[in-house]
Protein backbone atom coordinates (compact mmCIF):
# COMPACT_ATOMS: atom_id res chain seq x y z
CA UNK A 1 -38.80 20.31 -17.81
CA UNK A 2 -37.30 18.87 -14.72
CA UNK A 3 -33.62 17.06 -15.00
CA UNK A 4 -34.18 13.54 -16.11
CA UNK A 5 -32.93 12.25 -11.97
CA UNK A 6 -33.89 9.73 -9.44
CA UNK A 7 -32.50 10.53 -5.99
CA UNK A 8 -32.70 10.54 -2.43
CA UNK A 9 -30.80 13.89 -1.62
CA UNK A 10 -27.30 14.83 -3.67
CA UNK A 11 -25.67 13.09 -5.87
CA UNK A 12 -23.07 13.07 -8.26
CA UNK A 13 -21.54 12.36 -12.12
CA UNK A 14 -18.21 12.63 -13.22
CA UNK A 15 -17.29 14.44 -15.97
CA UNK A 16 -14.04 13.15 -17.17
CA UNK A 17 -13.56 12.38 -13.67
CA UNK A 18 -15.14 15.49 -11.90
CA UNK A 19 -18.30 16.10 -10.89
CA UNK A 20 -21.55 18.06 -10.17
CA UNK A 21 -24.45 17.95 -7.16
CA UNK A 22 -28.38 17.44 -7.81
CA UNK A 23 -30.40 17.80 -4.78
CA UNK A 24 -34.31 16.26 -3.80
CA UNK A 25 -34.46 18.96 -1.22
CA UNK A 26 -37.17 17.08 1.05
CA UNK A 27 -38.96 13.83 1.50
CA UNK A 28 -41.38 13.50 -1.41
CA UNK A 29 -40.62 16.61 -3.29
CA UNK A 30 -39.51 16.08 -7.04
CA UNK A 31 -35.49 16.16 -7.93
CA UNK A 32 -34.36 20.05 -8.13
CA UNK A 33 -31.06 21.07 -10.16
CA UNK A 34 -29.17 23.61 -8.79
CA UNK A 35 -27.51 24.81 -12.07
CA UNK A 36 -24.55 27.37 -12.35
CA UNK A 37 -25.19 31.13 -12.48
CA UNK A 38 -26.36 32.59 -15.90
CA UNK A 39 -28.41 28.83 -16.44
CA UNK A 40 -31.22 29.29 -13.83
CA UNK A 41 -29.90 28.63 -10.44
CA UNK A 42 -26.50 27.21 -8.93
CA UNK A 43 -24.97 23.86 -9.13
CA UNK A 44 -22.96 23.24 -6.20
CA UNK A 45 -19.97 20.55 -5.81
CA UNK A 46 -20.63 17.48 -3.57
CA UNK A 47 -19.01 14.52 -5.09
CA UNK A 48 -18.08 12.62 -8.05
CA UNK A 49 -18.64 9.18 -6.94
CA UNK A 50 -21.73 9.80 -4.93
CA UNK A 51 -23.84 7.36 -7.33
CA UNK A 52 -20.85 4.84 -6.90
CA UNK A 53 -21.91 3.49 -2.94
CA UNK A 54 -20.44 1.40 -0.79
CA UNK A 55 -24.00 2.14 0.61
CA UNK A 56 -25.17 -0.75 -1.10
CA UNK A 57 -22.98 -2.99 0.61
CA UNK A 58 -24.04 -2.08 4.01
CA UNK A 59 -26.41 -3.64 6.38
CA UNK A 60 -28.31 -1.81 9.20
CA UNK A 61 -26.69 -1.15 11.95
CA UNK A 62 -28.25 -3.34 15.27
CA UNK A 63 -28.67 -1.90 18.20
CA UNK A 64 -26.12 -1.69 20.63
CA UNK A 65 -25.89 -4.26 23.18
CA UNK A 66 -25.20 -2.62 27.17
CA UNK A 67 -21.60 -3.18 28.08
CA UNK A 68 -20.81 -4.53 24.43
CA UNK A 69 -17.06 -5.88 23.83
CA UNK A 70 -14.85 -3.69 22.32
CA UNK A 71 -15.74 -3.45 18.13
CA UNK A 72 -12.90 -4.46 16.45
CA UNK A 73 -14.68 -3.53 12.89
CA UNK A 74 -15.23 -0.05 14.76
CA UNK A 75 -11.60 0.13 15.46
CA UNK A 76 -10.71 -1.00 11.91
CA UNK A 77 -12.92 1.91 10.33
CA UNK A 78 -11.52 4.70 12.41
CA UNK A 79 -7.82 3.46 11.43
CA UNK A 80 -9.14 3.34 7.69
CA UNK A 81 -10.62 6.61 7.94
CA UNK A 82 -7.58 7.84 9.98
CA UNK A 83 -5.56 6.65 6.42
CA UNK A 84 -7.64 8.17 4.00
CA UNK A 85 -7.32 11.93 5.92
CA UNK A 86 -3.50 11.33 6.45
CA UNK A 87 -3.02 10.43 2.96
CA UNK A 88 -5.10 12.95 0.98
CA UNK A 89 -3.59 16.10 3.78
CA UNK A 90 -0.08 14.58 2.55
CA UNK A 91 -0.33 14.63 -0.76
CA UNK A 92 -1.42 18.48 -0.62
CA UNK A 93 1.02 19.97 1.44
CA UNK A 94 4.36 17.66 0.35
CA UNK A 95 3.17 16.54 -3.15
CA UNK A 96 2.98 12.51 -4.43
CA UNK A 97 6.94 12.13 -4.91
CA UNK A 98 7.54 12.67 -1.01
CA UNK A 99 4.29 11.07 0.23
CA UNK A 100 5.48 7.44 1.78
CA UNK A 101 3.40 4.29 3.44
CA UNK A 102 5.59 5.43 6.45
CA UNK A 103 4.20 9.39 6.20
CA UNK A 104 0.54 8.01 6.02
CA UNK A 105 1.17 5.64 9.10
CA UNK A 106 2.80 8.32 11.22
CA UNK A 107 0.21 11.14 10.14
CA UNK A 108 -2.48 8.54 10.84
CA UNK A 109 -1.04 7.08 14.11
CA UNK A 110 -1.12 3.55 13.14
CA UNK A 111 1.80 1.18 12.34
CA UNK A 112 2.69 0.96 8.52
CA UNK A 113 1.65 -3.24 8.84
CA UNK A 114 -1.76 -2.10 9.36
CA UNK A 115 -1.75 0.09 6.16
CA UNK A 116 -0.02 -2.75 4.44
CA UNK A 117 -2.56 -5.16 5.29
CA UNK A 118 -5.16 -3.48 3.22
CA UNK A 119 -3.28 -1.93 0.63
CA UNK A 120 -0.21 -2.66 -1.62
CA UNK A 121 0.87 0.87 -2.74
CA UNK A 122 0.77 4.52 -1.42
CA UNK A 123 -1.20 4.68 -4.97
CA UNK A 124 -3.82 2.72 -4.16
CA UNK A 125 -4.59 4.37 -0.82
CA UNK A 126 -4.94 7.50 -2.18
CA UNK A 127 -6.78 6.52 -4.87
CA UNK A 128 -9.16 4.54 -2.28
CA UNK A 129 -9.09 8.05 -0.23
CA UNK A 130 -10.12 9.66 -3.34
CA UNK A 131 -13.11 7.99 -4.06
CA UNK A 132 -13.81 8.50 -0.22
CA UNK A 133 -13.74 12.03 -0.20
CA UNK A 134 -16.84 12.27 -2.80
CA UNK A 135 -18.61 9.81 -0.56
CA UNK A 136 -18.53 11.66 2.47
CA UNK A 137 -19.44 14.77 0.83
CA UNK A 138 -22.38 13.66 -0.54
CA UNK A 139 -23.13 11.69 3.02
CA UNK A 140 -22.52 14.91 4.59
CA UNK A 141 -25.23 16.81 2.46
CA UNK A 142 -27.64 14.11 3.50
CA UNK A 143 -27.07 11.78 0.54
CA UNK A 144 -28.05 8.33 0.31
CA UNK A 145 -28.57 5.44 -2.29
CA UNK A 146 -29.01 7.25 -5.54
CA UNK A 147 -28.84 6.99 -9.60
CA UNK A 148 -28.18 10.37 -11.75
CA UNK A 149 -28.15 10.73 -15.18
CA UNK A 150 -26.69 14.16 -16.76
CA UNK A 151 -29.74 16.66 -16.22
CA UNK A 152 -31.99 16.72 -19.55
CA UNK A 153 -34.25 20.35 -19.65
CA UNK A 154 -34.17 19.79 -23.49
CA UNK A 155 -31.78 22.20 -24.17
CA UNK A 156 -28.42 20.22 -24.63
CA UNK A 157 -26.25 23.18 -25.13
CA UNK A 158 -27.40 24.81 -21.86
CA UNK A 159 -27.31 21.38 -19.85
CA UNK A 160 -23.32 20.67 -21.08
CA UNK A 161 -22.55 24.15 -20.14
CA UNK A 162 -23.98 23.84 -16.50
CA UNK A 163 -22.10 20.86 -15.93
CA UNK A 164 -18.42 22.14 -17.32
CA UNK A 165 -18.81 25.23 -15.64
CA UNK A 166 -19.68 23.08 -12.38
CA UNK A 167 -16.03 20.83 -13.20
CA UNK A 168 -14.34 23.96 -13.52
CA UNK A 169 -15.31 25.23 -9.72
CA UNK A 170 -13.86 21.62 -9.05
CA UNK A 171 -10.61 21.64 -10.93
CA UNK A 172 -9.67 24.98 -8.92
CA UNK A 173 -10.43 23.62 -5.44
CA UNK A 174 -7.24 22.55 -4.31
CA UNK A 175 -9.16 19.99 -1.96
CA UNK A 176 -9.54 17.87 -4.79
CA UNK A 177 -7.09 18.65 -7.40
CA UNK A 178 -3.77 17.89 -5.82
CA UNK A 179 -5.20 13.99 -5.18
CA UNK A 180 -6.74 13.77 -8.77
CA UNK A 181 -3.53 15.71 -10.41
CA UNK A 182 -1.18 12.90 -8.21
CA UNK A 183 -3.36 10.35 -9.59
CA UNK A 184 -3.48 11.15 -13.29
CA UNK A 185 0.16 11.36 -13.31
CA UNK A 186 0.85 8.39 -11.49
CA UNK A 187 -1.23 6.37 -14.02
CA UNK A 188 0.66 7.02 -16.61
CA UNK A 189 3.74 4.86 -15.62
CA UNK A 190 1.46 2.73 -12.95
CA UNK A 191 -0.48 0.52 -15.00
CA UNK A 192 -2.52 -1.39 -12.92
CA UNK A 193 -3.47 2.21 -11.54
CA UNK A 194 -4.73 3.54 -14.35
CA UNK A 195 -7.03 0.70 -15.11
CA UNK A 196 -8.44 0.92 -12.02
CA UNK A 197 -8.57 5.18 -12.10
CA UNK A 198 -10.53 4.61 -16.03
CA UNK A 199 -12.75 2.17 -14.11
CA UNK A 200 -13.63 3.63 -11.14
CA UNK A 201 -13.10 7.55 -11.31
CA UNK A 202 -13.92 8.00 -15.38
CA UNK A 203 -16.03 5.44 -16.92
CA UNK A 204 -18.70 5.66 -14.74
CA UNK A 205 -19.27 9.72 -15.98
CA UNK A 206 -18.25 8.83 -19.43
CA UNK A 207 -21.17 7.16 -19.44
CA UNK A 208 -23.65 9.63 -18.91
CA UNK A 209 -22.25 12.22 -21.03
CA UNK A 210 -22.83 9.58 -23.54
CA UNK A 211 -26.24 8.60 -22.36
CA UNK A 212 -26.86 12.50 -22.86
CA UNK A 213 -25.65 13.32 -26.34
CA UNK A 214 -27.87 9.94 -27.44
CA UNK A 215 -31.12 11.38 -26.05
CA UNK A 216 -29.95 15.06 -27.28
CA UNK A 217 -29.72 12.71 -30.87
CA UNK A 218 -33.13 11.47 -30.38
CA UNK A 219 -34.31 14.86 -29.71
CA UNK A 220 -32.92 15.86 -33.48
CA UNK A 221 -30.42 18.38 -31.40
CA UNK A 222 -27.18 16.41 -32.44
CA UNK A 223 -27.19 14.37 -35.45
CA UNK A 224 -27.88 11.19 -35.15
CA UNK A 225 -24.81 9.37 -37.48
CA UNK A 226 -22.78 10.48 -34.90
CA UNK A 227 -20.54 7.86 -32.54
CA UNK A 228 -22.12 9.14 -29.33
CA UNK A 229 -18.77 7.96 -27.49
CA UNK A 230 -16.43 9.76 -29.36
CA UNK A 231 -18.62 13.04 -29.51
CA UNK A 232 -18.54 12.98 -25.98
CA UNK A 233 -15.03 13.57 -26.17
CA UNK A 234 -15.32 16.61 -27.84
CA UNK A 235 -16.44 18.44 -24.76
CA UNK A 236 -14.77 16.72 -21.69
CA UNK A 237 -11.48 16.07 -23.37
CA UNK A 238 -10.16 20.17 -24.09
CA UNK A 239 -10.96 20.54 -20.37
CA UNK A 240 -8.51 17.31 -19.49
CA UNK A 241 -5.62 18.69 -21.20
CA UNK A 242 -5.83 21.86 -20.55
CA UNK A 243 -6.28 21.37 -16.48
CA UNK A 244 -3.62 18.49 -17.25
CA UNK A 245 -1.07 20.64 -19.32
CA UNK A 246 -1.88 24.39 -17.98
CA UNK A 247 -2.26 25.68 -21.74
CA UNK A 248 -4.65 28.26 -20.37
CA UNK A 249 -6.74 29.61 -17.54
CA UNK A 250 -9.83 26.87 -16.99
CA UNK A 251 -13.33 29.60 -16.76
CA UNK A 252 -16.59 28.80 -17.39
CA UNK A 253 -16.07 31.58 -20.34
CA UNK A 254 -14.20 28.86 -21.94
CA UNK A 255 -16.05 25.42 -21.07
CA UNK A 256 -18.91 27.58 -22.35
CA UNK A 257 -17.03 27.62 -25.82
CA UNK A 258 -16.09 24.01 -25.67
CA UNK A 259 -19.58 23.21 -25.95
CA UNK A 260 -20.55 25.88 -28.83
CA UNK A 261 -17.29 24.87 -30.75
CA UNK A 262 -18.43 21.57 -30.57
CA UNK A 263 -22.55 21.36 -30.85
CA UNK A 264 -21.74 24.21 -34.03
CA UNK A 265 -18.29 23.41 -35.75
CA UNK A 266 -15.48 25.96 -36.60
CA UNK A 267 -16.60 26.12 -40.49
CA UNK A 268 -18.33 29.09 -41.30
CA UNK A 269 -22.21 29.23 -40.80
């Protein structure tokens, strides 16, 4: 059975804030998974906010007119995007407590007003750079407007596993987890950061995995009494703390026991 997917090329679902790839690998052909080694093929990393787009805020773009005035929305977008690379490269080489607005404006060759103007915070570029980052990558890989659910080949244990083992490849690309790590820790004295990290980065996957332990319950594979939200937890949380905290090595050896601890209990069977 296929994964339960609508999409036009990859796109992605965060899982506790990380994420995974599905690809439709050509016009008119039916959703493929690429699943993780030892559960039929490979999944491969494109973004965690793919399915999140500021796609569907865009209109066409018109044709350009000969000798056309200088675009100051052009201009605007290469600063922006000029930010967002500044800000993330900062964050890995110097670390969040040295990162300043006036580091991102000298990095990104614009004056610190301009940064300013759009933001309030060197938190809330990066988290906007953040969010970014998965969009591109799934633009890159030719993605476009898209909805994802968790994939769904009726076998919930294998399905969880794929997708754990596909955060872990995540969690130990340092591309993404020096931003994420700066963000998580920032939230917890920021706020108004963390709302906006819950809502933006986590909520949206929380919602799947839950979407995916209720069908698993109407397919009689999880019981059905069970609060589909806090069960949930039972597999993305262990992962959290333990990238979070370093309390042990993060392999797909051990996201593979997360989900048989959980689905099976620790009593005896």
């Amino acid at each position: 059975m296929l994964p339960m997917v609508r999409c036009e090329g990859p796109v992605g679902a965060v899982a506790n804030g990380l994420f995974f790839r599905l690809q439709a690998p050509s016009a008119g052909a039916r959703p493929r998974l690429r699943r993780p080694s030892g559960f039929g093929e490979t999944i491969r990393i494109a973004s965690w906010r793919c399915y999140i787009r500021r796609m569907a805020t865009k209109t066409p773009a018109e044709a350009p007119a000969s000798k056309a005035a200088p675009d100051a929305k052009r201009r605007s977008e290469r600063s922006r995007r000029a930010i967002y690379e500044a800000a993330l490269a900062l964050v890995t080489e110097v670390g969040y407590g040295k990162v300043t607005i006036e580091g991102i404006a000298a990095r990104a060759g614009v004056g610190k007003q301009t940064i300013y103007r759009w933001w309030s915070s060197k938190a809330e570029v990066l988290l906007e750079a953040f969010i970014d980052l998965g969009e591109q990558a799934a633009e890159a890989a030719g993605g476009g407007e898209a909805f994802a659910s968790l994939p769904d080949t009726g076998d919930v244990a294998a399905d969880l596993k794929g997708v754990l083992r596909a955060t872990v490849d995540e969690l130990l690309d340092r591309k993404y987890d020096a931003p994420y790590r700066a963000l998580a820790a920032e939230g917890v004295v920021n706020r108004e950061l963390s709302e906006k990290f819950v809502q933006q980065l986590l909520e949206p996957g929380l919602k799947l995995y839950v979407a995916r332990i209720e069908a698993a319950q109407a397919a009689g594979q999880i019981r059905e009494d069970l609060d589909p939200r806090i069960a949930m937890e039972f597999f993305v949380s262990p992962l959290a703390q333990r990238w979070l905290q370093g309390t042990g090595p993060l392999t797909h050896e051990y996201t593979d026991k997360i989900v048989d601890y959980a689905l099976h209990g620790l009593a005896p069977r």
